[in-house]
C-alpha atoms as a PDB file:
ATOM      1  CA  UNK A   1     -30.171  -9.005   4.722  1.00  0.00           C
ATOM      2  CA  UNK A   2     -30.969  -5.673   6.279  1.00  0.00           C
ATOM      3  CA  UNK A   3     -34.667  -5.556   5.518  1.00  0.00           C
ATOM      4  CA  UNK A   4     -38.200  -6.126   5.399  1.00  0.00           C
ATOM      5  CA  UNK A   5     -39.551  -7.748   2.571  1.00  0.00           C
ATOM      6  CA  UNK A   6     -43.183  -7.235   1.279  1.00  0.00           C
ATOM      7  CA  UNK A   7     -45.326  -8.849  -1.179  1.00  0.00           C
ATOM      8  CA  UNK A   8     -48.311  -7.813  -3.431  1.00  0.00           C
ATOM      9  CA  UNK A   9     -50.203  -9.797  -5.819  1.00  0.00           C
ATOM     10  CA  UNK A  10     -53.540  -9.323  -8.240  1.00  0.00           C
ATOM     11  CA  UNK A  11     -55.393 -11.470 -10.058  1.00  0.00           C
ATOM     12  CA  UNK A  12     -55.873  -9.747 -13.197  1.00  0.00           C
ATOM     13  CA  UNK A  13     -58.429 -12.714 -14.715  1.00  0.00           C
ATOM     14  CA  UNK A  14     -59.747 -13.143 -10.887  1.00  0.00           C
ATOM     15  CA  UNK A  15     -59.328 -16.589 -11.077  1.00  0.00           C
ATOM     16  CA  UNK A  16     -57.121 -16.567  -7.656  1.00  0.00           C
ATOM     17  CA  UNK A  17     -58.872 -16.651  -4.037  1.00  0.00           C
ATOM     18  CA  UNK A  18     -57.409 -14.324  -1.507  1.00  0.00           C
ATOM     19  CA  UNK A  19     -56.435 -17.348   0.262  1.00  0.00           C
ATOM     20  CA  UNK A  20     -54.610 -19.213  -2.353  1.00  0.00           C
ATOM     21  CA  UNK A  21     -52.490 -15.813  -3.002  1.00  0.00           C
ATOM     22  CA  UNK A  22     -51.333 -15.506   0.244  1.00  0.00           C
ATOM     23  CA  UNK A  23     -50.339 -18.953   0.645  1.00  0.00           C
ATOM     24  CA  UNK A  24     -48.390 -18.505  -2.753  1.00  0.00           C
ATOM     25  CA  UNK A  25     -47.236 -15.208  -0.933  1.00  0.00           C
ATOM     26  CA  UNK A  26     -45.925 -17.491   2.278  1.00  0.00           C
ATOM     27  CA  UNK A  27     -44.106 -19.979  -0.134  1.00  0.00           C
ATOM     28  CA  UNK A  28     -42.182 -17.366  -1.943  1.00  0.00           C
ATOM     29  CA  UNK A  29     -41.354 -15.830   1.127  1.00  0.00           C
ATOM     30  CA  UNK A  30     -39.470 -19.050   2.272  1.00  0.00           C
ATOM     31  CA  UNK A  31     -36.955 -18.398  -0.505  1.00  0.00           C
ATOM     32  CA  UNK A  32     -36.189 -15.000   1.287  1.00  0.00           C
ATOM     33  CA  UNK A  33     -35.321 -16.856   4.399  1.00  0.00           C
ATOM     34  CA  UNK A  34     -33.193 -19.866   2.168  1.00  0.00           C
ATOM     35  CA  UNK A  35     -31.005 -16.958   0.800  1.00  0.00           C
ATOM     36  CA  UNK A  36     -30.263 -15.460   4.130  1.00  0.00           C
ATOM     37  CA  UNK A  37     -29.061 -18.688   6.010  1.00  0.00           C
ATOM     38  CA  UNK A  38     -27.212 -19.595   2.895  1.00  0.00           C
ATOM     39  CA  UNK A  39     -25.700 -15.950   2.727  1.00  0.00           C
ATOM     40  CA  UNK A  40     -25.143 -14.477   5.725  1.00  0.00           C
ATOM     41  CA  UNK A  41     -21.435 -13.163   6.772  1.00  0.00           C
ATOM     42  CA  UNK A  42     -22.784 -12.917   9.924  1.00  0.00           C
ATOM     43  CA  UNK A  43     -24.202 -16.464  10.477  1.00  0.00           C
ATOM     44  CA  UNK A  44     -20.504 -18.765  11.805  1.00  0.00           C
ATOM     45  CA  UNK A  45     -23.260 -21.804  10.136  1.00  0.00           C
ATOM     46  CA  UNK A  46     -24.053 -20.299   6.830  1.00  0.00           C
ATOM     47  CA  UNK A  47     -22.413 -21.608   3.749  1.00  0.00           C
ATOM     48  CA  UNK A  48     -21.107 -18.567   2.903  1.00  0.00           C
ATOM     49  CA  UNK A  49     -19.350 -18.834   6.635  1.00  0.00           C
ATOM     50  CA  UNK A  50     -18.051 -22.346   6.046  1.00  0.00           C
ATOM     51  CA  UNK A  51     -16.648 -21.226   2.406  1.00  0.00           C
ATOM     52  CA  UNK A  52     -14.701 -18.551   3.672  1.00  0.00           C
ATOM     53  CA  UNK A  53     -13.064 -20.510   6.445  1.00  0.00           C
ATOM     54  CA  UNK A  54     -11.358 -23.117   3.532  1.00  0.00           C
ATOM     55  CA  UNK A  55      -9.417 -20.895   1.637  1.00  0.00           C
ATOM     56  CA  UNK A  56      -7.761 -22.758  -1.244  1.00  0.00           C
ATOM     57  CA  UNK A  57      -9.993 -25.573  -0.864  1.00  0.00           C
ATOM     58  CA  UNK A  58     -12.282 -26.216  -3.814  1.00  0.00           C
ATOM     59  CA  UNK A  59     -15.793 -26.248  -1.498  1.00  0.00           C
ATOM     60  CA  UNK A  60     -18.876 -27.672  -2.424  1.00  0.00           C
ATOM     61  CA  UNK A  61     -21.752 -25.336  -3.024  1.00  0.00           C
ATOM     62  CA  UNK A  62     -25.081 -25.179  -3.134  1.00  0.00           C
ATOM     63  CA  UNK A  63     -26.881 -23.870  -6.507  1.00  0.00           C
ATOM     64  CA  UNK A  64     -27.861 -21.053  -4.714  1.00  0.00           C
ATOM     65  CA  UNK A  65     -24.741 -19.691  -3.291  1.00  0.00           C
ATOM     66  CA  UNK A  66     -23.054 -20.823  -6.828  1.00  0.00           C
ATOM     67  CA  UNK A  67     -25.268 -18.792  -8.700  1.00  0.00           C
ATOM     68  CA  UNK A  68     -24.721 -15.642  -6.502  1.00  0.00           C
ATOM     69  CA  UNK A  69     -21.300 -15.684  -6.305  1.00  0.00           C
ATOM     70  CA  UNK A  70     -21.240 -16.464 -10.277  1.00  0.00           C
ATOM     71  CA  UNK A  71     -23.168 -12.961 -10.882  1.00  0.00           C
ATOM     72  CA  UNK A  72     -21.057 -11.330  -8.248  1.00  0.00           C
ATOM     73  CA  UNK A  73     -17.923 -11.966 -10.277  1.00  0.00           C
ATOM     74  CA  UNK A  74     -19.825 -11.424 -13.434  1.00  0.00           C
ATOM     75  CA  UNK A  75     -20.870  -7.713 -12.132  1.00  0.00           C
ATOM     76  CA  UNK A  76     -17.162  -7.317 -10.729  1.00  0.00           C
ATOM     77  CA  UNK A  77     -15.618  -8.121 -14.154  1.00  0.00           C
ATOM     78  CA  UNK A  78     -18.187  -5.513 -16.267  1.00  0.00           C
ATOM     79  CA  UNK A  79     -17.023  -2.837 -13.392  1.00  0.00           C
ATOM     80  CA  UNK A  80     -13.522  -3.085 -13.045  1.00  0.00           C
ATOM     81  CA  UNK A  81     -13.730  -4.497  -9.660  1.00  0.00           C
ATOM     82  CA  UNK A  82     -16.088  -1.087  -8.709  1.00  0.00           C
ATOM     83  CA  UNK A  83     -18.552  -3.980  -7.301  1.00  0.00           C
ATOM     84  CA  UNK A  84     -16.373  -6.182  -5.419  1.00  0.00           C
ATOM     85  CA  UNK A  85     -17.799  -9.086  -2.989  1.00  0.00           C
ATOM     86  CA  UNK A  86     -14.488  -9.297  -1.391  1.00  0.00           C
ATOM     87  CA  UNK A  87     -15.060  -6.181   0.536  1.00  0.00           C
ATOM     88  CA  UNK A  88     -15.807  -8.122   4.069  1.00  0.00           C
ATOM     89  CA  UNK A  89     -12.361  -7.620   6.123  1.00  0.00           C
ATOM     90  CA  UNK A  90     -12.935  -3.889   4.862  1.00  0.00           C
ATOM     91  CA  UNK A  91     -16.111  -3.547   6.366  1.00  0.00           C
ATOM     92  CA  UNK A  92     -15.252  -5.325   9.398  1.00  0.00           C
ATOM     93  CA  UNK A  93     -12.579  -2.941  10.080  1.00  0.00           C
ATOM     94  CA  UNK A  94     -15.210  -0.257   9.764  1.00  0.00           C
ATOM     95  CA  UNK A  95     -17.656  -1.452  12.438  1.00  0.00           C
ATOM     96  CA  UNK A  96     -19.835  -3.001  10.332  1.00  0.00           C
ATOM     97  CA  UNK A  97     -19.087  -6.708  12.525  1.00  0.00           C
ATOM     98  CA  UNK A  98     -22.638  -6.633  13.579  1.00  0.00           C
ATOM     99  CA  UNK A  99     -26.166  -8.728  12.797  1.00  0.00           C
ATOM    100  CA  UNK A 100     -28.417  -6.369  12.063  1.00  0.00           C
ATOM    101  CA  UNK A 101     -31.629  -8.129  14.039  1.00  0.00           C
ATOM    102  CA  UNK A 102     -29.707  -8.654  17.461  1.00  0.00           C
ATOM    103  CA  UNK A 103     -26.492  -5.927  17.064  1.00  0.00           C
ATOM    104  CA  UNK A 104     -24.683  -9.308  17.801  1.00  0.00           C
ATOM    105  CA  UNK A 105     -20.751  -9.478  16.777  1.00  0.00           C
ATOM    106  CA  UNK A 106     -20.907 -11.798  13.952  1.00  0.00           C
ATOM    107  CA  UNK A 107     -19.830 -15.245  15.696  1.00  0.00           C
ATOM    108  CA  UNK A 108     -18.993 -16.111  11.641  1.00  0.00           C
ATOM    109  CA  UNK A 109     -17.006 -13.322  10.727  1.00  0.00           C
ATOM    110  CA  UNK A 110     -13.054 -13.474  11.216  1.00  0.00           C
ATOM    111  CA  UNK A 111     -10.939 -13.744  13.773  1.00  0.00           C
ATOM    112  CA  UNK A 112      -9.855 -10.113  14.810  1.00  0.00           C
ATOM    113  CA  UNK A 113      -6.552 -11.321  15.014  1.00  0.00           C
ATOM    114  CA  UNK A 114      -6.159 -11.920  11.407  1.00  0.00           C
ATOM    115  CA  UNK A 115      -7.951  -8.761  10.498  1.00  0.00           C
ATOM    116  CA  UNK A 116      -5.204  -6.498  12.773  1.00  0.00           C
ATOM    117  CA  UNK A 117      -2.081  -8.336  10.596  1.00  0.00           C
ATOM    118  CA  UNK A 118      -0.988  -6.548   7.491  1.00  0.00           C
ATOM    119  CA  UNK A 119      -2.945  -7.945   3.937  1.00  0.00           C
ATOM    120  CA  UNK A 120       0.006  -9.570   2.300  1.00  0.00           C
ATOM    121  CA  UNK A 121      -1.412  -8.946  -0.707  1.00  0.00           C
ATOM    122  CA  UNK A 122      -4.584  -7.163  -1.933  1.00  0.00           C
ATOM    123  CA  UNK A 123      -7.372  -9.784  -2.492  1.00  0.00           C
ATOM    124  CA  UNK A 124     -10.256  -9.199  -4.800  1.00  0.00           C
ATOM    125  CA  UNK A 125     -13.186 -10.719  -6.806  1.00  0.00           C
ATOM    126  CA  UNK A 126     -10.483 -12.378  -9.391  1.00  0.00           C
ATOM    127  CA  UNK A 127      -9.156 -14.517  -5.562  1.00  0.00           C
ATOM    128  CA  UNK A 128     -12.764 -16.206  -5.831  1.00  0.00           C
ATOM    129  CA  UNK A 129     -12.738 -19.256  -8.572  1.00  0.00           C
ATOM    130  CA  UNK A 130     -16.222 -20.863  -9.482  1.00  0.00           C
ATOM    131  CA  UNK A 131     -16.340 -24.173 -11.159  1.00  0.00           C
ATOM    132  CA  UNK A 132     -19.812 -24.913 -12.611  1.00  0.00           C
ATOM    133  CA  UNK A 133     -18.769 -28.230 -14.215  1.00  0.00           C
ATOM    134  CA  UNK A 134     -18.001 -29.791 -10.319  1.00  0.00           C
ATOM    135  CA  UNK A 135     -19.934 -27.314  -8.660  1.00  0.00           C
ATOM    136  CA  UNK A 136     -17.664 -25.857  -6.381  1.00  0.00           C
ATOM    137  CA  UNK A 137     -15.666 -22.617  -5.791  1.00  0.00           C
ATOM    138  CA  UNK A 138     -12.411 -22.352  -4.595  1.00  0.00           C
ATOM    139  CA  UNK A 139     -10.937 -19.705  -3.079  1.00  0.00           C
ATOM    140  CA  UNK A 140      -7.092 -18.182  -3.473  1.00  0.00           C
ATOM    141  CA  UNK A 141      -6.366 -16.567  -0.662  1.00  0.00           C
ATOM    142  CA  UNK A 142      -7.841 -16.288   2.928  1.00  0.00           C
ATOM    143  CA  UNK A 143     -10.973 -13.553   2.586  1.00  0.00           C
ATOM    144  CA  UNK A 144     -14.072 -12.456   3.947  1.00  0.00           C
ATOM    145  CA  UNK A 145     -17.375 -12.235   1.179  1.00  0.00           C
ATOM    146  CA  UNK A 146     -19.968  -9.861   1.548  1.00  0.00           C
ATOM    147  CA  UNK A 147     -22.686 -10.227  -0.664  1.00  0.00           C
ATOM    148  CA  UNK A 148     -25.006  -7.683   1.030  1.00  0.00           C
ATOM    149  CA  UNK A 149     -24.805  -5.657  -1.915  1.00  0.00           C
ATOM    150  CA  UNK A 150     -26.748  -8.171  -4.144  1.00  0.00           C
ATOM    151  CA  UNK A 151     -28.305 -10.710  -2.265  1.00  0.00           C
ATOM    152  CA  UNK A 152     -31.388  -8.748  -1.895  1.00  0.00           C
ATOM    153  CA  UNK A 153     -32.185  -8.267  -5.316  1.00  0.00           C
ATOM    154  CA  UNK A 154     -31.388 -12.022  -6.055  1.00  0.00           C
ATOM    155  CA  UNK A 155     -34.246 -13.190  -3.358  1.00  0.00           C
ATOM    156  CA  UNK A 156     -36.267 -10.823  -4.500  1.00  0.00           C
ATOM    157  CA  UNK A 157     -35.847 -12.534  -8.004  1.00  0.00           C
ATOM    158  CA  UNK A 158     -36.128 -16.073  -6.780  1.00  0.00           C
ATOM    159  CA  UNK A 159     -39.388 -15.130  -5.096  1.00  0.00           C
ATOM    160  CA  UNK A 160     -40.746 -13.765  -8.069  1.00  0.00           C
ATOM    161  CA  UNK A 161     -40.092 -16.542 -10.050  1.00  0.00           C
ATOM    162  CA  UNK A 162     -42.025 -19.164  -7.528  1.00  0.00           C
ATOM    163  CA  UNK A 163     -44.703 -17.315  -7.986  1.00  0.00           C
ATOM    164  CA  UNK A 164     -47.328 -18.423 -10.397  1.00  0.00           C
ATOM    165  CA  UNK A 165     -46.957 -16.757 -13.528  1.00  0.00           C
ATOM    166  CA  UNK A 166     -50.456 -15.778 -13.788  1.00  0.00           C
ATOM    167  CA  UNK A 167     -50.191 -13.489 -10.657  1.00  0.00           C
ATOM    168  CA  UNK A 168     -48.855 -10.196 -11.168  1.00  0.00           C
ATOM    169  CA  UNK A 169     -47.089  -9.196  -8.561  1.00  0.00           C
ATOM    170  CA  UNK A 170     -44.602  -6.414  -7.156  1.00  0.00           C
ATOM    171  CA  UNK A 171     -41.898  -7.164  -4.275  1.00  0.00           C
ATOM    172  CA  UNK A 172     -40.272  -4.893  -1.469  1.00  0.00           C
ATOM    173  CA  UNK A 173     -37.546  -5.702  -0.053  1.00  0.00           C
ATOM    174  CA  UNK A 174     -35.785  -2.188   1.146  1.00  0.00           C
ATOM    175  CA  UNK A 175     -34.607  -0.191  -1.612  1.00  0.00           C
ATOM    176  CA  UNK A 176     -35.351  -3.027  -3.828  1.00  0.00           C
ATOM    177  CA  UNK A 177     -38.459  -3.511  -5.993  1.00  0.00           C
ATOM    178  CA  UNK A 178     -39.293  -6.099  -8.644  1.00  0.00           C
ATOM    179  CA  UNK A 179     -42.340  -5.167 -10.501  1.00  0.00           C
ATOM    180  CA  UNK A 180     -43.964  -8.368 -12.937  1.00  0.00           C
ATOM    181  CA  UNK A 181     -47.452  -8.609 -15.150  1.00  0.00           C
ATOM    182  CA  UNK A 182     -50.174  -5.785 -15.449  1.00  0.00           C
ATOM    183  CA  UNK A 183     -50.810  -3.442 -12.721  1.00  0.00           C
ATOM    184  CA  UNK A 184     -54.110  -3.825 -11.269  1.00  0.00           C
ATOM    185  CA  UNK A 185     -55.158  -0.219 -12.621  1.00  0.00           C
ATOM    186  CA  UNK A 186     -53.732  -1.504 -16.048  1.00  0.00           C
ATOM    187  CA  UNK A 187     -51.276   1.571 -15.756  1.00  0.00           C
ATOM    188  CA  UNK A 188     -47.360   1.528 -15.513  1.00  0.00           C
ATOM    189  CA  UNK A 189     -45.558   0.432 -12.391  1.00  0.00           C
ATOM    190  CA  UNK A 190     -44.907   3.269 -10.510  1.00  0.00           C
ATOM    191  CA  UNK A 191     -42.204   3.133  -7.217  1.00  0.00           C
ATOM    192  CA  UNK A 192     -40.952   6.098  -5.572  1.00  0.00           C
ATOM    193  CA  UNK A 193     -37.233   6.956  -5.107  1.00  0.00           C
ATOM    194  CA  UNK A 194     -36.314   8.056  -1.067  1.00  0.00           C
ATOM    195  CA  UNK A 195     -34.770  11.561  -1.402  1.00  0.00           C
ATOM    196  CA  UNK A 196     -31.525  11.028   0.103  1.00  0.00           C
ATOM    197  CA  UNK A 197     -31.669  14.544   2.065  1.00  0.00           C
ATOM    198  CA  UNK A 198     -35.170  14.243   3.329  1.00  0.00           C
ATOM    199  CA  UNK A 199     -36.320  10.660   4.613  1.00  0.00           C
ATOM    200  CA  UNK A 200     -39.628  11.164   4.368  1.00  0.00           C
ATOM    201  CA  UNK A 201     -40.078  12.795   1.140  1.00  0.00           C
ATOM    202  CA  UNK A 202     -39.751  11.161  -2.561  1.00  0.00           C
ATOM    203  CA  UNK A 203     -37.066  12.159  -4.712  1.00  0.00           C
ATOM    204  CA  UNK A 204     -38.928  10.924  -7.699  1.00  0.00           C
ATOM    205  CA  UNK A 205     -41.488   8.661  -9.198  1.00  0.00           C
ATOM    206  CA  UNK A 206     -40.083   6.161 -11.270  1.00  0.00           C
ATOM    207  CA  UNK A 207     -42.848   4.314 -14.128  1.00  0.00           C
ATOM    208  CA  UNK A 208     -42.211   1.775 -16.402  1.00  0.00           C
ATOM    209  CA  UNK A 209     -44.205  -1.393 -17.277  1.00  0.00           C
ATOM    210  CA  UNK A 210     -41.778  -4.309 -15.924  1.00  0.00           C
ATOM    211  CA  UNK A 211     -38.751  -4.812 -14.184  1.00  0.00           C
ATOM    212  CA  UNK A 212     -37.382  -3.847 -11.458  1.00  0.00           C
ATOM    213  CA  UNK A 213     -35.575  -0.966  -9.344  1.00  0.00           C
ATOM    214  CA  UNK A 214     -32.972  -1.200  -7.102  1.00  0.00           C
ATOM    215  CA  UNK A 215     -31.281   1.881  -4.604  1.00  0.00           C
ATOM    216  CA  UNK A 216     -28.087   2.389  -3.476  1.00  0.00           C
ATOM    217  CA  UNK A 217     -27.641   5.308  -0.847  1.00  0.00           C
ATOM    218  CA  UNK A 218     -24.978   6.176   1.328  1.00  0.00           C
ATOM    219  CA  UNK A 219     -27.350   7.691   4.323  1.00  0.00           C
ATOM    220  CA  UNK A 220     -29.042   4.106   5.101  1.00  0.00           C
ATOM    221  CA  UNK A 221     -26.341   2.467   7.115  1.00  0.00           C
ATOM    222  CA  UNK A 222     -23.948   4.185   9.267  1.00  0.00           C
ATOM    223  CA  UNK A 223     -21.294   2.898  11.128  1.00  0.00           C
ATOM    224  CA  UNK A 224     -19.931   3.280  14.599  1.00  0.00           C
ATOM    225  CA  UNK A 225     -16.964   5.406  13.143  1.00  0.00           C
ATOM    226  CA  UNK A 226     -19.920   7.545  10.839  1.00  0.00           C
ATOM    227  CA  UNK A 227     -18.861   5.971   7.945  1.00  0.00           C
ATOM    228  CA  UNK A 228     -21.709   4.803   5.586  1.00  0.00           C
ATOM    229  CA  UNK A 229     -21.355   1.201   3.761  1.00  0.00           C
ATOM    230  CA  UNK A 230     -20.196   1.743   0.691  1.00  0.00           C
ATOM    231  CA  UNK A 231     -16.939   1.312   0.109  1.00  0.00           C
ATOM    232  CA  UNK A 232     -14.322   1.792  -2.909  1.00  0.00           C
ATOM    233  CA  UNK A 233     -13.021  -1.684  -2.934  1.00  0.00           C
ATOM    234  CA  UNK A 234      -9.878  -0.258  -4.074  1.00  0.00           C
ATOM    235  CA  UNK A 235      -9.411   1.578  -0.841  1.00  0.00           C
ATOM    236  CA  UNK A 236     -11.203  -0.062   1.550  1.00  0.00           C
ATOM    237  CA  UNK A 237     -12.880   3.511   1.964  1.00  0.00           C
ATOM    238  CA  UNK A 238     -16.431   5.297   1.864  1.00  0.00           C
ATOM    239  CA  UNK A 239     -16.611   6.709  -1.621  1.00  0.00           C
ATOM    240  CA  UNK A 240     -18.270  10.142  -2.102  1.00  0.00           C
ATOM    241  CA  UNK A 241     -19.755  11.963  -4.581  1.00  0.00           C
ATOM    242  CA  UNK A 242     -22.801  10.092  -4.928  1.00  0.00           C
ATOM    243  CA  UNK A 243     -26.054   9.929  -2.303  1.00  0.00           C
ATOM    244  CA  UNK A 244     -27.898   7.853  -3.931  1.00  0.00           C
ATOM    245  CA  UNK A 245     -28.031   5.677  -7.105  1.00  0.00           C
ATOM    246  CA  UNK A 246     -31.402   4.228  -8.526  1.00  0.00           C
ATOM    247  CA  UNK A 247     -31.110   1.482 -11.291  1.00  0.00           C
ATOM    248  CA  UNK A 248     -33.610   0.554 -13.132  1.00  0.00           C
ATOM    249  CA  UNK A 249     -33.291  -3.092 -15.142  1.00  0.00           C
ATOM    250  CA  UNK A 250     -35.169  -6.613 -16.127  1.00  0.00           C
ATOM    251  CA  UNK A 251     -33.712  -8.410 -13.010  1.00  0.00           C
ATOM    252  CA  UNK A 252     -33.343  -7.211  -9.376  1.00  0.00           C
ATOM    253  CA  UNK A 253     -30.214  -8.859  -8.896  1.00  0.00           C
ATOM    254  CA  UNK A 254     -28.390  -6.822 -11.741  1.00  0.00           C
ATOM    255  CA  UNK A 255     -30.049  -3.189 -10.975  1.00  0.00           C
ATOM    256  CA  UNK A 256     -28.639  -4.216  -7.336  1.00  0.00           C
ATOM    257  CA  UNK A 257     -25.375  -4.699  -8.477  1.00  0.00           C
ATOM    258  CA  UNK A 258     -24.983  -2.314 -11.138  1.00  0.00           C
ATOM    259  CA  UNK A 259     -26.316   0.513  -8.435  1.00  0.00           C
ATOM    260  CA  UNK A 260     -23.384  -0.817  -5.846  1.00  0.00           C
ATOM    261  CA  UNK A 261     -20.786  -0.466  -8.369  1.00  0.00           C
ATOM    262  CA  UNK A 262     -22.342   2.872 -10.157  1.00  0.00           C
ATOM    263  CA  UNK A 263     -22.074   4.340  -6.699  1.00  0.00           C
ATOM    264  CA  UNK A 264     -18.550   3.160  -6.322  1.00  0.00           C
ATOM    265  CA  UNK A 265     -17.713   4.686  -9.756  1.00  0.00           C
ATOM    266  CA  UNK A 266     -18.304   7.888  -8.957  1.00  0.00           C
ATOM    267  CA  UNK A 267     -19.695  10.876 -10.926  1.00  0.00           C
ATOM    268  CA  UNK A 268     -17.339  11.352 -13.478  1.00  0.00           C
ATOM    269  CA  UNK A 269     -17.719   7.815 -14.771  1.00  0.00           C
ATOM    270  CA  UNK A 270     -21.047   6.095 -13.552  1.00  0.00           C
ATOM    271  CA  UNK A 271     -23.279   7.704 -16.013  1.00  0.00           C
ATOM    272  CA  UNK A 272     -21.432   6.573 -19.235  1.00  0.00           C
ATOM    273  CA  UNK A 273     -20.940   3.344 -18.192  1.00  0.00           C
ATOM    274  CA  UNK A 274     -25.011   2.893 -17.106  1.00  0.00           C
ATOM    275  CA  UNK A 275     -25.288   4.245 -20.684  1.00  0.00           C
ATOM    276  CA  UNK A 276     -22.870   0.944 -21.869  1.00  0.00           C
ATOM    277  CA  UNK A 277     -24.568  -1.404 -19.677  1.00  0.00           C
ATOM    278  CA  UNK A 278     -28.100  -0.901 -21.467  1.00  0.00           C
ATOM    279  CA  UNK A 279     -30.097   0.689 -18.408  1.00  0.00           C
ATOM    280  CA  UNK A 280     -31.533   3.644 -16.985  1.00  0.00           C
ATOM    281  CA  UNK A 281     -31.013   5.506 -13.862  1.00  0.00           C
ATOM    282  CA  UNK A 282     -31.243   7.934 -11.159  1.00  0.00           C
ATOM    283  CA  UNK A 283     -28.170   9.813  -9.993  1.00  0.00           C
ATOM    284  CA  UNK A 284     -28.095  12.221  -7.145  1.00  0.00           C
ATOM    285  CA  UNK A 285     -25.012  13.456  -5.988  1.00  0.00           C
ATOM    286  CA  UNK A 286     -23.884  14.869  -2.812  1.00  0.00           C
ATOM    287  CA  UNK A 287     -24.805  18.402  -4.082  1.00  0.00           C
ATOM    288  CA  UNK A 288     -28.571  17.051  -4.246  1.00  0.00           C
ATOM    289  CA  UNK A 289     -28.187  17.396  -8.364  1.00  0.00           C
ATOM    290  CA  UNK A 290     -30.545  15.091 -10.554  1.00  0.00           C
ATOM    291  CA  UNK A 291     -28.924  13.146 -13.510  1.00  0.00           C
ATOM    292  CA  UNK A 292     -30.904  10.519 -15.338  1.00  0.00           C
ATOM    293  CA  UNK A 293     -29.534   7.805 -17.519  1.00  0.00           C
ATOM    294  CA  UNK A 294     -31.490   6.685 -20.529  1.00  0.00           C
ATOM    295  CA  UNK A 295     -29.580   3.587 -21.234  1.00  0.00           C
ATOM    296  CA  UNK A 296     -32.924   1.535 -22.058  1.00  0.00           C
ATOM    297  CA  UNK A 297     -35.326   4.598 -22.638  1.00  0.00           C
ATOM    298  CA  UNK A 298     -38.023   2.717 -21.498  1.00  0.00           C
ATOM    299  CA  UNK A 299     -38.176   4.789 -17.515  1.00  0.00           C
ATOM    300  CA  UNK A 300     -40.418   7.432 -17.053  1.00  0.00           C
ATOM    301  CA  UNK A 301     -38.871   9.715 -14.086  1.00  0.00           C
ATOM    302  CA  UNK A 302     -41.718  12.125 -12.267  1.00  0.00           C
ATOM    303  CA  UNK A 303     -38.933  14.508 -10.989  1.00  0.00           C
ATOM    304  CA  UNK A 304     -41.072  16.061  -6.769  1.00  0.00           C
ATOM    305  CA  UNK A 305     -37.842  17.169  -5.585  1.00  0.00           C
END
């Protein structure tokens, strides 16, 4: 997935030992591990690998990879296709073929040949067919998922729900940050936002008492043609307009997505639709302007830059 992920736990009614936590730490951490080798575009083993090499074939899945793909199209629908996890053939073509541990051409990913013919057709989220009742998806035309965009945030949530409830805890994984129970200082969460134009200064301080906060920024990853990763799946294309895009919302795996397809959106229409989709944000555009969304009204933004 891109990352390093990070956990923190208290013990608010210091009932824990430091040992038990971190061995409730190392458990949860296993999940991050079970969504990357089920996930991976990269990985020629993963299930996501062996999906997309049966098109039309109704395959088998694992809850897991059910699930995610499930939200995916859920998050694609409520966009207009803005999030898309279809977008792998256009990311290939942009240089982004590469593991991001080794730098290793994806042994999973297509064969080049196919990517260099002409798309028949355009393929998108609506090609990918889930069917809870037999658990299996299906899909209708040959394609290439990514779920990068979201399978962060859903690990991160996984992990925070294996871990015992009476642990309050807060999890890192990149730009991604789920935040649950009382803050050991008995004070709102409080995670800072990158500023897109300086890496090692804070855009702003986000508080609010639970949750979580995902980023999506256009200056993390950089391809070999200096095109950054997100893409207009309409297009195939870097969008612009946006740096970065903070969401904040209950779940980590829907601030992730709604960030990714906020991004997409684009200034004229991201901060309406935030509005509709009941959540707050942070929008800085490529002109290093500040726009919050108070969708929820329940953020706090501490504004350093």
């Amino acid at each position: 997935m891109g990352t390093v992920f990070a956990i923190q736990l208290a013990d608010p009614a210091n009932e824990w030992s430091v040992e038990a936590m971190q061995a409730a730490a190392r458990e949860a951490m296993h999940i991050a591990h079970d969504v990357e080798r089920s996930c991976s575009r990269f990985d020629a083993h993963s299930e996501l690998a062996r999906l997309c090499a049966q098109p039309g074939l109704a395959v088998a899945t694992s809850p897991l990879l059910l699930e995610l793909l499930a939200l995916s199209v859920a998050i694609a629908e409520a966009s207009d296709g803005a999030f898309d996890p279809t977008v792998g053939d256009a990311m290939w073509r942009l240089g982004f073929d590469r593991a991001w541990q080794t730098q290793q051409r994806a042994s999973g990913s297509p064969d080049a040949r196919r990517l260099a013919r002409p798309v028949e057709r355009p393929v998108s989220w609506r090609d990918v067919h889930i069917d809870r009742a037999h658990g299996t998806v299906s899909l209708a035309a040959p394609l290439l998922l990514d779920l990068g965009a979201i399978a962060k945030g859903f690990a991160v949530d996984l992990m925070t729900s294996a871990l015992p409830e009476a642990l309050s805890c807060s999890i890192h994984a990149g730009g991604d940050v789920r935040c649950r129970g009382t803050h050991p200082d008995e004070r709102a969460w409080r995670v800072g936002v990158r500023d897109p134009f300086a890496p090692d200064a804070l855009a702003a301080v986000a508080h609010f008492a639970s949750g979580a906060i995902c980023t999506s920024g256009s200056y993390e990853r950089i391809g070999p043609t200096g095109a950054h990763h997100l893409l207009d799946p309409h297009t195939g294309q870097p969008v612009e307009g946006f740096r970065s895009v903070s969401v904040v919302a209950p779940t980590a795996v829907v601030a992730d997505g709604l960030a990714t397809a906020a991004f997409v959106l684009g200034p004229r229409r991201a901060e309406a639709w935030l509005e509709a989709q009941g959540v707050d944000a942070l929008l800085i555009d490529d002109a290093a302007a500040h726009t919050v969304v108070r969708g929820a009204n329940t953020t706090t933004w501490d504004h350093l830059a």
